[in-house]
C-alpha atoms as a PDB file:
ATOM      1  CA  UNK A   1     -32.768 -22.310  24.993  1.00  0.00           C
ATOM      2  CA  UNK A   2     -30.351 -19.915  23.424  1.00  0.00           C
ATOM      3  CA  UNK A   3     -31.491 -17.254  26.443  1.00  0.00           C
ATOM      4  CA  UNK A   4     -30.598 -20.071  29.248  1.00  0.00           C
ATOM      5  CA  UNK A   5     -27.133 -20.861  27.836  1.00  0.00           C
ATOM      6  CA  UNK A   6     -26.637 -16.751  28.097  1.00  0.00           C
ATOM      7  CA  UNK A   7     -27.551 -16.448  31.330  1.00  0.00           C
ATOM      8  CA  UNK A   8     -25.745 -19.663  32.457  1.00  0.00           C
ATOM      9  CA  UNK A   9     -22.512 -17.902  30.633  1.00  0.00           C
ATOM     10  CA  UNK A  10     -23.295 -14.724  32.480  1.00  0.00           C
ATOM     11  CA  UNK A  11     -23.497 -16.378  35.772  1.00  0.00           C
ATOM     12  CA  UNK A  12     -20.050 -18.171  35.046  1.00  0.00           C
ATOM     13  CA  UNK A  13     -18.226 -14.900  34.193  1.00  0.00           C
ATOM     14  CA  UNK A  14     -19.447 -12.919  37.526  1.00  0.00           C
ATOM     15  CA  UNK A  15     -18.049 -15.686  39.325  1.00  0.00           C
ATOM     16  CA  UNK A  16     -15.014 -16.713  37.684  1.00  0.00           C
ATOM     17  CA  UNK A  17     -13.449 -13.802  37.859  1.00  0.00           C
ATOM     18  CA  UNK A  18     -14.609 -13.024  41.748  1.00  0.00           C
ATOM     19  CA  UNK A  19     -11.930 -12.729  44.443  1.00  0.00           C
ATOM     20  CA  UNK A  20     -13.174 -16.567  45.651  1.00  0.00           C
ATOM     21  CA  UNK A  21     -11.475 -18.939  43.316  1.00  0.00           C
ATOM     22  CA  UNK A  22     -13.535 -22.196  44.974  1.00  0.00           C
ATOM     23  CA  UNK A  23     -16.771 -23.317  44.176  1.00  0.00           C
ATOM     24  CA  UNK A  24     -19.147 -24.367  47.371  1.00  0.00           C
ATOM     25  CA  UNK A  25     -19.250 -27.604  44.944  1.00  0.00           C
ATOM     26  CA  UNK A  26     -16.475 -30.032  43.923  1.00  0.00           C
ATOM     27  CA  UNK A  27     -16.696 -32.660  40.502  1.00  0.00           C
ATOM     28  CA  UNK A  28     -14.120 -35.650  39.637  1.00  0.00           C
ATOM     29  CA  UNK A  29     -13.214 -34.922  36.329  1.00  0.00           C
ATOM     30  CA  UNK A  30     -11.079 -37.213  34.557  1.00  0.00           C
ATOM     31  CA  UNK A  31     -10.098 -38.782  37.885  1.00  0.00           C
ATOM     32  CA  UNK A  32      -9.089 -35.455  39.374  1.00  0.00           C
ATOM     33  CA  UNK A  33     -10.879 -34.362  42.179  1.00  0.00           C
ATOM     34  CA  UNK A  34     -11.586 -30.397  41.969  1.00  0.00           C
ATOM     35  CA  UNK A  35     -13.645 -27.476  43.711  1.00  0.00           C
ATOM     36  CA  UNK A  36     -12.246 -24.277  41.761  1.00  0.00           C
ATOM     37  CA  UNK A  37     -14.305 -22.109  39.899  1.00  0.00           C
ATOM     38  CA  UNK A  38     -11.312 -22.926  36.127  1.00  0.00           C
ATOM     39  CA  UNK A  39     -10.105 -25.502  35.726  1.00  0.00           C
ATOM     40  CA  UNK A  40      -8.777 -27.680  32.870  1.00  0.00           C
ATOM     41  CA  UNK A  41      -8.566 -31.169  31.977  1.00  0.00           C
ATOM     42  CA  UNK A  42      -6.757 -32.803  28.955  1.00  0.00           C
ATOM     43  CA  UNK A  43      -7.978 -35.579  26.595  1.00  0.00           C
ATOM     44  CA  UNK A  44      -7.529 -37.501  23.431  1.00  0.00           C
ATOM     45  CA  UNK A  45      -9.782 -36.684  20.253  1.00  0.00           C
ATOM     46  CA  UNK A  46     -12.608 -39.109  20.932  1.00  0.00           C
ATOM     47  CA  UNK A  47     -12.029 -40.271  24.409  1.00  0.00           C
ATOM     48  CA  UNK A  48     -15.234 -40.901  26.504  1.00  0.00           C
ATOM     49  CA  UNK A  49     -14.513 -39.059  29.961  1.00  0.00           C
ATOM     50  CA  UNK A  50     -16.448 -39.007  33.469  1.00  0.00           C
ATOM     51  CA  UNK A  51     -17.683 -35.701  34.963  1.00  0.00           C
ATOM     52  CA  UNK A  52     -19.426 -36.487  38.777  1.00  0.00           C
ATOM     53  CA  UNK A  53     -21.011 -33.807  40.558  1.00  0.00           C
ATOM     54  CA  UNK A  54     -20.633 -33.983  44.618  1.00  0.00           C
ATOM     55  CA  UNK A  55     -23.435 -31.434  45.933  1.00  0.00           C
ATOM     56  CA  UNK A  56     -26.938 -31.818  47.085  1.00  0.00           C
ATOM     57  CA  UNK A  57     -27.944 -28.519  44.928  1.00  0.00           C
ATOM     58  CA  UNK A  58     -28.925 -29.256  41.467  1.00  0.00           C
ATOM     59  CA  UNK A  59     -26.252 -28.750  39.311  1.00  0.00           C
ATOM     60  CA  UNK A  60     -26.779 -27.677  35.420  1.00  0.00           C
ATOM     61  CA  UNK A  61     -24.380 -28.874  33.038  1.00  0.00           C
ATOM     62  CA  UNK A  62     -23.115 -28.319  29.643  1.00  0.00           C
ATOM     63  CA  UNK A  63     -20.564 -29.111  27.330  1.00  0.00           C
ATOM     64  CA  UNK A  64     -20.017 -27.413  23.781  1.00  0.00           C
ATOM     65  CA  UNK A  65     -23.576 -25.615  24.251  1.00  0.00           C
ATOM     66  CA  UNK A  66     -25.542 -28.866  24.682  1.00  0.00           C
ATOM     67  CA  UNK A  67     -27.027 -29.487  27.815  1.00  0.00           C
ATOM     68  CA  UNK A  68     -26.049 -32.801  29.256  1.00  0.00           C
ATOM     69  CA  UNK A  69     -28.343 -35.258  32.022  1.00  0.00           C
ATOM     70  CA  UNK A  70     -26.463 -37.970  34.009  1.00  0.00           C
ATOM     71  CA  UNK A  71     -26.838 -41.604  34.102  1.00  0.00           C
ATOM     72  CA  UNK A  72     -26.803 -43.029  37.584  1.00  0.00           C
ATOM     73  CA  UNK A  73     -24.950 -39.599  38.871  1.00  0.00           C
ATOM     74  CA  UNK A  74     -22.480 -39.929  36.157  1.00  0.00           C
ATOM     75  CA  UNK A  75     -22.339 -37.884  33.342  1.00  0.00           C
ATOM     76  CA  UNK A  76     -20.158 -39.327  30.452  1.00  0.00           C
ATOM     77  CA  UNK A  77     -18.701 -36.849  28.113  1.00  0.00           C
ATOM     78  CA  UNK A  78     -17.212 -37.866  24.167  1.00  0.00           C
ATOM     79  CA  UNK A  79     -14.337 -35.367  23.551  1.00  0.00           C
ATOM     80  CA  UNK A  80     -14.662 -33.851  20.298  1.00  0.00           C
ATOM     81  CA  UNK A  81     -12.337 -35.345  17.089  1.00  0.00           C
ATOM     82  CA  UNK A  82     -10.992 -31.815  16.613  1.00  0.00           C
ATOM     83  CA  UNK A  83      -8.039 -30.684  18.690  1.00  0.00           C
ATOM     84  CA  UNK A  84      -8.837 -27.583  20.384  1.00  0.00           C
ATOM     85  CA  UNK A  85     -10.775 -26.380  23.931  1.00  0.00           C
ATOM     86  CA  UNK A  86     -14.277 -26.607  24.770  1.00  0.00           C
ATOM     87  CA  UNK A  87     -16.114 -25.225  27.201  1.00  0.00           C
ATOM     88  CA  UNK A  88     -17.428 -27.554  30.129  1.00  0.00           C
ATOM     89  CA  UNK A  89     -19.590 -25.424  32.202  1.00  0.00           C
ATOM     90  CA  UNK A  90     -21.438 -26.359  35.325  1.00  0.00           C
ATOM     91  CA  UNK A  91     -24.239 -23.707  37.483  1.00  0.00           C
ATOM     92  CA  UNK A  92     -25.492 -24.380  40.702  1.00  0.00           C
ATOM     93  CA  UNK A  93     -29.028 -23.019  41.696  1.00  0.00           C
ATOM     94  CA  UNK A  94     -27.214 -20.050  43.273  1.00  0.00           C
ATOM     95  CA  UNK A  95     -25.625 -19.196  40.550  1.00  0.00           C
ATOM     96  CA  UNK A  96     -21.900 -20.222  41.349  1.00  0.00           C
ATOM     97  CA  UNK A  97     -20.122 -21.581  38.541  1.00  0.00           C
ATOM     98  CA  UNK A  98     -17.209 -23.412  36.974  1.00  0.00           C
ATOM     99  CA  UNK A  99     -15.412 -23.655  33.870  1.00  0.00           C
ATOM    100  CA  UNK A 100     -13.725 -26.388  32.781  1.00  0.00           C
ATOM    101  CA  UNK A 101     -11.723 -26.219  29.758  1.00  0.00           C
ATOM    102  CA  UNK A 102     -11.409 -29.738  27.958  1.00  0.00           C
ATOM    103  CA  UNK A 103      -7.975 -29.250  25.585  1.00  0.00           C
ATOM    104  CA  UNK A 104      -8.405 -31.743  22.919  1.00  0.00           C
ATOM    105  CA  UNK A 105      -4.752 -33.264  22.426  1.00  0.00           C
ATOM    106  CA  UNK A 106      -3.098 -33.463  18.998  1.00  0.00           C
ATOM    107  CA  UNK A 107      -2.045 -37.490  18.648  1.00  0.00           C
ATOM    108  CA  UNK A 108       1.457 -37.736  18.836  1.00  0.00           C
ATOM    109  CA  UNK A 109       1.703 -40.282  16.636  1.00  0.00           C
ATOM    110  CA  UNK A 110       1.552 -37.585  13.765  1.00  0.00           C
ATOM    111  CA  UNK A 111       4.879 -36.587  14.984  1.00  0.00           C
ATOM    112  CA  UNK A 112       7.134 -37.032  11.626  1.00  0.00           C
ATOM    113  CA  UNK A 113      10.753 -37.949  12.908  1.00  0.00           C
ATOM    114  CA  UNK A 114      11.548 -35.655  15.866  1.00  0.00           C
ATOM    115  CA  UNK A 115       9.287 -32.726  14.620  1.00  0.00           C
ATOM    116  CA  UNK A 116       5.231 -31.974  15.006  1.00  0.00           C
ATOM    117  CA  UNK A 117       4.041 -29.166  12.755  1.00  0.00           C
ATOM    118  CA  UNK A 118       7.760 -28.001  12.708  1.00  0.00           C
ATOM    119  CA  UNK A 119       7.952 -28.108  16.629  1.00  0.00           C
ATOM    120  CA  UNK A 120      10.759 -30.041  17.968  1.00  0.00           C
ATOM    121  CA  UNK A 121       9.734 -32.628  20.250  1.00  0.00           C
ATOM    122  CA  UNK A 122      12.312 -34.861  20.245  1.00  0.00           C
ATOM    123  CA  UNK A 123      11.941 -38.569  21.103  1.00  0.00           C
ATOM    124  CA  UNK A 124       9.946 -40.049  24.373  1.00  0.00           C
ATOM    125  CA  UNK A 125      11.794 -43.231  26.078  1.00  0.00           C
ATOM    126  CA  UNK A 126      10.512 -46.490  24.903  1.00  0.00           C
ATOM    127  CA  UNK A 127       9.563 -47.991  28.236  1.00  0.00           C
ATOM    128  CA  UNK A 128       8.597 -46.967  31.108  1.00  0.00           C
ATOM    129  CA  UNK A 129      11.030 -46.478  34.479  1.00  0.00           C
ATOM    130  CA  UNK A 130      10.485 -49.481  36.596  1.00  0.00           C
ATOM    131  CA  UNK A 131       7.197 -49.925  34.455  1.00  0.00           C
ATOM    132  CA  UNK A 132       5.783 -46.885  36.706  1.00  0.00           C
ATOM    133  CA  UNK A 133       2.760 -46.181  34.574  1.00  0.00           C
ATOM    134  CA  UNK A 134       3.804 -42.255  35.337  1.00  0.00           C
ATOM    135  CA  UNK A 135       6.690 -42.833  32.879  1.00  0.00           C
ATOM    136  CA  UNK A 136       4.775 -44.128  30.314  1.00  0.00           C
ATOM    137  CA  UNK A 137       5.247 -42.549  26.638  1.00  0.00           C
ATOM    138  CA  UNK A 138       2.530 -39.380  26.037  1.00  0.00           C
ATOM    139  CA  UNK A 139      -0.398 -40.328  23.849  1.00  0.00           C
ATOM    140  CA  UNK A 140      -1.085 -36.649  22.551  1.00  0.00           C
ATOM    141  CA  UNK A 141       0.047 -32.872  23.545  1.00  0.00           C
ATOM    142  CA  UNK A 142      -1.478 -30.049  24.017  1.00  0.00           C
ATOM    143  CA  UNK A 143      -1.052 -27.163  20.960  1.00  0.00           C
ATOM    144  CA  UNK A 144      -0.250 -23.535  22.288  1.00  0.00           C
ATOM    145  CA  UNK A 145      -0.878 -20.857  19.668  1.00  0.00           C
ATOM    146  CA  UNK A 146      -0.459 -16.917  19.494  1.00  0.00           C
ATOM    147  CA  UNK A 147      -4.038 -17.043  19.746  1.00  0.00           C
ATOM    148  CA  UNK A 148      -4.440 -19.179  23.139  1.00  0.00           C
ATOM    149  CA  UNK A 149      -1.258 -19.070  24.745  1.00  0.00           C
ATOM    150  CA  UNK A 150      -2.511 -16.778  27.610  1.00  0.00           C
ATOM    151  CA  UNK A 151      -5.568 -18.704  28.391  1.00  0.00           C
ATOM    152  CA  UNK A 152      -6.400 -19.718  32.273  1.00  0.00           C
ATOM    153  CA  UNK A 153      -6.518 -23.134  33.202  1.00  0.00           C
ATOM    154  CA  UNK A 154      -7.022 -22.375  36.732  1.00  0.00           C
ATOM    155  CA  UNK A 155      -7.755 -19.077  38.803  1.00  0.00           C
ATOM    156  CA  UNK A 156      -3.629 -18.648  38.376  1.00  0.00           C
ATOM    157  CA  UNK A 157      -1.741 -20.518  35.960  1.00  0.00           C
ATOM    158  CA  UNK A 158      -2.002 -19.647  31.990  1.00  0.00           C
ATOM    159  CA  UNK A 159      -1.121 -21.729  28.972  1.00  0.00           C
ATOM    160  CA  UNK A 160       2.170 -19.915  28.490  1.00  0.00           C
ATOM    161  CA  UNK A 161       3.662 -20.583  32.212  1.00  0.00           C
ATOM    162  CA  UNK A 162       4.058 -24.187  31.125  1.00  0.00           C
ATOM    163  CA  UNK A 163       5.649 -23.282  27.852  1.00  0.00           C
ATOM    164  CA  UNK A 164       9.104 -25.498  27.447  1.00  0.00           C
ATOM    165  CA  UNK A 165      11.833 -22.563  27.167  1.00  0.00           C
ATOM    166  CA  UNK A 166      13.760 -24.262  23.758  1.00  0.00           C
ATOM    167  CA  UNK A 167      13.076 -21.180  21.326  1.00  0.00           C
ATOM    168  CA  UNK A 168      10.434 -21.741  18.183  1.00  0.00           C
ATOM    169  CA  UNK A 169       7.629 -20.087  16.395  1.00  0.00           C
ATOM    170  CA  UNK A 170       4.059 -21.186  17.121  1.00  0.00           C
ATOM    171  CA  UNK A 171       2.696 -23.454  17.076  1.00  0.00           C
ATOM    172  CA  UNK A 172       4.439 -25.034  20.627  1.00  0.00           C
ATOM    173  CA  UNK A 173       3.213 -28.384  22.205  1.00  0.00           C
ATOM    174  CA  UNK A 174       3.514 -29.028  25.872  1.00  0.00           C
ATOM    175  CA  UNK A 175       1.862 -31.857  28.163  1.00  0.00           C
ATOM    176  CA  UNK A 176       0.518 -30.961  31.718  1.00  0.00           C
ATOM    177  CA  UNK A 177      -1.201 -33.257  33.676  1.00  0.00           C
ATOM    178  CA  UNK A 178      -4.079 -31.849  35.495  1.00  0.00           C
ATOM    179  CA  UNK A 179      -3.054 -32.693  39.143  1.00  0.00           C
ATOM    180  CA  UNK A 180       0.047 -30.314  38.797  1.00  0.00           C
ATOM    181  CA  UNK A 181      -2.336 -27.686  38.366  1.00  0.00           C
ATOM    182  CA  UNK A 182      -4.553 -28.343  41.107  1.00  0.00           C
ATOM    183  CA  UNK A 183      -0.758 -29.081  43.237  1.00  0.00           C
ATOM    184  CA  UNK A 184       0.389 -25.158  42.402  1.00  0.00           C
ATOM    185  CA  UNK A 185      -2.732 -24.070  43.177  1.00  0.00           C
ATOM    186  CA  UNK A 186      -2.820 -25.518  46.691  1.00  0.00           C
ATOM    187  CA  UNK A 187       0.441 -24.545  47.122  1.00  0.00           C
ATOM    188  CA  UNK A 188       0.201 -20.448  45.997  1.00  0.00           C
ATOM    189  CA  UNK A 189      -2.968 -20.929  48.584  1.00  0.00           C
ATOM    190  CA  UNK A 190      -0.833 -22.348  51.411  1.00  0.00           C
ATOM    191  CA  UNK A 191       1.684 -19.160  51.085  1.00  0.00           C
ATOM    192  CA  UNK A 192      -0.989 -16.549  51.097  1.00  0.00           C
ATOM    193  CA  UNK A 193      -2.495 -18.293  53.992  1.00  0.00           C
ATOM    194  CA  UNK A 194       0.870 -18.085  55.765  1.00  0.00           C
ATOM    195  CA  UNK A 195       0.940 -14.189  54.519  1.00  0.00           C
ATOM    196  CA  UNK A 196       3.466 -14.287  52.094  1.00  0.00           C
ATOM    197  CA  UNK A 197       3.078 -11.956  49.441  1.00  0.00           C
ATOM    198  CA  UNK A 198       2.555 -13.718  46.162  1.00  0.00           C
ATOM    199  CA  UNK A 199       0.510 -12.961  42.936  1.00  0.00           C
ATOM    200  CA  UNK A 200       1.598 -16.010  41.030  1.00  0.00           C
ATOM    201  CA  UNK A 201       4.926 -17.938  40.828  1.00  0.00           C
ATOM    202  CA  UNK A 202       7.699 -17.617  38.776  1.00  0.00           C
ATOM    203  CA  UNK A 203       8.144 -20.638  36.738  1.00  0.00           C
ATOM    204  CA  UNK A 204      12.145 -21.483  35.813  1.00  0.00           C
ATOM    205  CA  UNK A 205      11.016 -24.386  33.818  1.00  0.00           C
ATOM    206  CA  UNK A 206       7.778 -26.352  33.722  1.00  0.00           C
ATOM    207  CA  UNK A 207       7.260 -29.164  30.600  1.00  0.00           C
ATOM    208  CA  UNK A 208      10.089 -29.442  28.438  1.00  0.00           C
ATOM    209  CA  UNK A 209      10.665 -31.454  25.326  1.00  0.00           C
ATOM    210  CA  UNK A 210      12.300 -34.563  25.303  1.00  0.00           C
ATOM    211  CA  UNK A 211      14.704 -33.127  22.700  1.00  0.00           C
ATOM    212  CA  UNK A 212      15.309 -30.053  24.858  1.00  0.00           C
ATOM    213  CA  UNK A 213      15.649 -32.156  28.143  1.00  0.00           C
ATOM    214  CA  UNK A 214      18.558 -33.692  26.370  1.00  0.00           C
ATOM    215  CA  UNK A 215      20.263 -30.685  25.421  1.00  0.00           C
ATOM    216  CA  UNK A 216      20.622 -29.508  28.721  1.00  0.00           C
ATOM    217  CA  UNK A 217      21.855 -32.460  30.126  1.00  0.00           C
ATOM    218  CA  UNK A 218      19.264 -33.487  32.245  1.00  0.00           C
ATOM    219  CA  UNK A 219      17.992 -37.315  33.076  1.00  0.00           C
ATOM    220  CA  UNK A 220      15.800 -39.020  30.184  1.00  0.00           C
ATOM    221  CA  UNK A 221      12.954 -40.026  32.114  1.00  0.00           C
ATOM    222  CA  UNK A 222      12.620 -36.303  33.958  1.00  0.00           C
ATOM    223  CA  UNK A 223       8.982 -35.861  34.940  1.00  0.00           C
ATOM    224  CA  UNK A 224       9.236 -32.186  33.548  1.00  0.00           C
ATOM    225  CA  UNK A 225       8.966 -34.366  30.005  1.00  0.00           C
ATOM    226  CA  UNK A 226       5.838 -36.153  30.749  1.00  0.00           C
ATOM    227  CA  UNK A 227       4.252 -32.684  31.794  1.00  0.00           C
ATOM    228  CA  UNK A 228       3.897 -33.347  35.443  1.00  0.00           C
ATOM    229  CA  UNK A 229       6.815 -31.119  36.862  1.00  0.00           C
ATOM    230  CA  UNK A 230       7.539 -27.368  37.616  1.00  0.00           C
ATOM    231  CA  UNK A 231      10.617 -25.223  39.571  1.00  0.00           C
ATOM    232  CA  UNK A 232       9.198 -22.532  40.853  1.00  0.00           C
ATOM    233  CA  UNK A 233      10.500 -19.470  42.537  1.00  0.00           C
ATOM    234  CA  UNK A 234       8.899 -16.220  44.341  1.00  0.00           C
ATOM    235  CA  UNK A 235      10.054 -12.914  42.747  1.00  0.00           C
ATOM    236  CA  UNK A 236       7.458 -10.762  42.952  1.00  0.00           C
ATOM    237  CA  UNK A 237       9.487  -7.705  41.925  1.00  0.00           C
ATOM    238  CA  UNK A 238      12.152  -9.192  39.444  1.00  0.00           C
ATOM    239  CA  UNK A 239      15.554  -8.856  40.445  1.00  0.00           C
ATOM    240  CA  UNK A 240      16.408 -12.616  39.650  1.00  0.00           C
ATOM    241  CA  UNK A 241      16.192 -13.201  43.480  1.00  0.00           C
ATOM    242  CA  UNK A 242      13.863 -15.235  45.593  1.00  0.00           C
ATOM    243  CA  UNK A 243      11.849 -12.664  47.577  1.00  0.00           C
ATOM    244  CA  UNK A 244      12.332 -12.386  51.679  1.00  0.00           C
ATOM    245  CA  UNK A 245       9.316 -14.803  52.420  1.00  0.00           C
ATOM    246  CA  UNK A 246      11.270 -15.607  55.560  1.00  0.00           C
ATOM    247  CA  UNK A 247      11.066 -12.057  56.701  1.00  0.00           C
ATOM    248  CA  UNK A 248      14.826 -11.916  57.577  1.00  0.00           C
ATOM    249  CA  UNK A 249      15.361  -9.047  56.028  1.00  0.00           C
ATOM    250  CA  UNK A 250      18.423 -10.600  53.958  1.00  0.00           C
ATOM    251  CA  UNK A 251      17.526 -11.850  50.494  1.00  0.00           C
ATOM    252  CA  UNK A 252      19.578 -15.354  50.738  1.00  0.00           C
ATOM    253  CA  UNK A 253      19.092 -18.781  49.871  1.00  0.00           C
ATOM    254  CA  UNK A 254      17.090 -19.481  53.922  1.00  0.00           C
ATOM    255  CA  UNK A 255      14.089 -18.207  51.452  1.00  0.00           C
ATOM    256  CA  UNK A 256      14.334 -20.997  49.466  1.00  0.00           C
ATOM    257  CA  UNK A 257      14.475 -23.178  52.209  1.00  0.00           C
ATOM    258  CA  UNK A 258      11.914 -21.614  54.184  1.00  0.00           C
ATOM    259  CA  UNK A 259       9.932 -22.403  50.566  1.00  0.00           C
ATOM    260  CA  UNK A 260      10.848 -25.979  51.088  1.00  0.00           C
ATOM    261  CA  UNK A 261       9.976 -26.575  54.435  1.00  0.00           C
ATOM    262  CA  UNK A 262       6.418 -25.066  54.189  1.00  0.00           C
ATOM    263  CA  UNK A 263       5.461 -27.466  51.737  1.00  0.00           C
ATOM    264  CA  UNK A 264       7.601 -30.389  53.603  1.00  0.00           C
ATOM    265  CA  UNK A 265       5.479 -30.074  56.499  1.00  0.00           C
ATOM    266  CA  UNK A 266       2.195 -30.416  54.384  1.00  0.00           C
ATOM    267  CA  UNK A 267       3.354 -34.213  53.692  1.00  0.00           C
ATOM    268  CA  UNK A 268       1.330 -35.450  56.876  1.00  0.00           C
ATOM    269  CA  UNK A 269      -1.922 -33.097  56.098  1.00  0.00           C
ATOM    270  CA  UNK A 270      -4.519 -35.106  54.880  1.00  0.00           C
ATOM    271  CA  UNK A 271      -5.553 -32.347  52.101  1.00  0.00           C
ATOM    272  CA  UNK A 272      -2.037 -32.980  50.512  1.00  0.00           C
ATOM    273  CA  UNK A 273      -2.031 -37.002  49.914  1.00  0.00           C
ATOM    274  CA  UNK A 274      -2.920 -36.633  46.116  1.00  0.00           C
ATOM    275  CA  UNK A 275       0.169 -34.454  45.907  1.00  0.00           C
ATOM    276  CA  UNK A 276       2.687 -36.660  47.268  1.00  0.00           C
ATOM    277  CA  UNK A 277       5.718 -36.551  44.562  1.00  0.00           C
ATOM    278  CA  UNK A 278       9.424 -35.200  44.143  1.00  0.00           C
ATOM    279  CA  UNK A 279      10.342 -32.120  45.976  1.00  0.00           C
ATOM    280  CA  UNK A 280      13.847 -30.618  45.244  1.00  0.00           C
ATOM    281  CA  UNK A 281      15.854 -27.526  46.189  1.00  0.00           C
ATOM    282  CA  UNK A 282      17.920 -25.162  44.282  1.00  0.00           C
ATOM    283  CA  UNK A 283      20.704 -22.929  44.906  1.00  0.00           C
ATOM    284  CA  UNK A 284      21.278 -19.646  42.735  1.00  0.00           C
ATOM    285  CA  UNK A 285      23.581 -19.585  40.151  1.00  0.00           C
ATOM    286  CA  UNK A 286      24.276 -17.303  37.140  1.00  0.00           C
ATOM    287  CA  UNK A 287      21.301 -18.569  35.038  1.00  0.00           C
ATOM    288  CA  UNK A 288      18.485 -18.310  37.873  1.00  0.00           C
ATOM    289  CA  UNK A 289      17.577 -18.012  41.671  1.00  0.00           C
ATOM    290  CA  UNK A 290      16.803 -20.189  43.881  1.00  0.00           C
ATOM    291  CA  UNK A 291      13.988 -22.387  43.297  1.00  0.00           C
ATOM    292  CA  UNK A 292      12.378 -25.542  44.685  1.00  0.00           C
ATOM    293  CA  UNK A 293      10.736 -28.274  42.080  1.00  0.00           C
ATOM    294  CA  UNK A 294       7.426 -30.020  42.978  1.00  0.00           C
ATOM    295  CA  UNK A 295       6.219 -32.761  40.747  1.00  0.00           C
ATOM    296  CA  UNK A 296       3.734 -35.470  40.878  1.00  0.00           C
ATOM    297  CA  UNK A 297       4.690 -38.764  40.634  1.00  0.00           C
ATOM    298  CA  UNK A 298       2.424 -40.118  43.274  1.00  0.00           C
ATOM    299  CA  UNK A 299       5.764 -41.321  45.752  1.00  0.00           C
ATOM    300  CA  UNK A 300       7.551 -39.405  48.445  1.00  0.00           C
ATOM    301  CA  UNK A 301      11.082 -38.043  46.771  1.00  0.00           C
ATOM    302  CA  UNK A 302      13.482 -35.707  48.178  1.00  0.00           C
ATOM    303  CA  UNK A 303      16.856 -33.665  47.193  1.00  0.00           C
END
């Protein structure tokens, strides 16, 4: 047994780290449909949680070390009491692979006045906007350490790029839900399909606390507080600047708009209907370029 979970962790390295960040197989994983080879999902100490394979090969799965067998094509998973991530790991008969890294949340009802662990959090609205279930108050966040803070939770995005920018020691919490990731992902995939020379964005702000939400003046129920929210900007070289993705040959805010309209026209593409949310644009100013914001509140919003 010990030999097969080896070789099943061997297989999942080669192919993690290959240039192809897709799997020829896809899962829904709590709700979120996914095909790349990391991915990350987030749940509350306890919580029972769905994993369904789509693919005719036979797929091996395990969770923790412990192989797992479905019921009726379903395989139901019981998150761990401990906060933490654990390994998910699924291999095909050809040996692709993918990782799925299940973040155990810390409850935030052990939040003592604004603080958790001596992290400033702040305090959450007490209803919902409209009642949109999207606005509802987090259940638990995620804890970033020195230790983890760099960890992958897709083929691109790390831990740390979702990091609320309100200075602190570790440990930090943040929230992110998991169809932002999968959202970037298509998107940094959309630019290098269009050639634009990208490695990863730049991320101006991504989950912030409520507490540091307020002290910049922004609106209370701002989806960048309920972790489903990023501004992001392309400067691949680091002069403050969004790059010339336009190929102008002038460094101006058209880049940013250019930015904008590429993922504006992806509104009607059937592979982009479970990313339908907010899309804003930015103009540079002394504290950052220009940047767009993409978000995921599941209705069409524009600025």
């Amino acid at each position: 047994m010990k030999k097969t979970v080896l070789l099943y962790i061997i297989f999942a390295l080669v192919t993690v780290f290959s240039a192809d960040s897709r799997c020829n197989f896809r899962v829904v994983v709590n709700k979120e449909k996914n095909d790349l080879k990391i991915f990350s999902i987030f749940v509350m100490p306890g919580n029972n949680f769905d994993l369904k394979v789509l693919s005719r090969e036979h797929i091996t799965v395990q969770f923790n070390n412990n192989l797992l067998l479905p019921k009726k094509g379903v395989y139901s998973i019981i998150a761990p009491k401990n906060k933490g991530n654990y390994d998910l790991l699924l291999v095909d008969s050809q040996s692709d692979s993918m990782l799925i890294n299940v973040f155990v949340k810390v409850p935030l009802s052990k939040k003592k006045g604004e603080y958790l662990n001596g992290y400033r959090i702040g305090n959450y609205p007490l209803k919902p906007l409209s009642n949109d279930p999207v606005y509802e108050k987090p259940k638990g966040l995620i804890e970033v350490t020195e230790k983890n803070k760099d960890m992958k939770l897709s083929p691109n995005f790390a831990l740390s790029d979702f990091v609320c920018k309100q200075e602190s020691d570790f440990p930090k919490y943040i929230i992110i839900k998991e169809r932002l990731l999968l959202k970037l992902e298509y998107i940094l995939e959309l630019l290098r399909n269009k050639n634009i020379g990208i490695s990863k964005f730049k991320f101006i702000s991504a989950y912030r606390t409520p507490y540091y939400n307020k002290s910049i003046g922004n609106v209370a129920y701002s989806r960048h507080i309920y972790g489903g929210a990023a501004d992001i900007c392309i400067d691949e070289d680091n002069n403050g600047r969004m790059d010339d993705i336009n190929k102008d040959g002038i460094l101006d805010h058209k880049d940013a708009v250019y930015f904008y309209q590429l993922i504006e026209e992806q509104t009607n593409d059937r592979s982009y209907l479970d990313f339908i949310g907010g899309l804003g644009l930015y103009k540079r100013n002394e504290a950052h370029p220009s940047f767009i914001h993409v978000d995921t509140r599941g209705f069409k919003a524009r600025w």
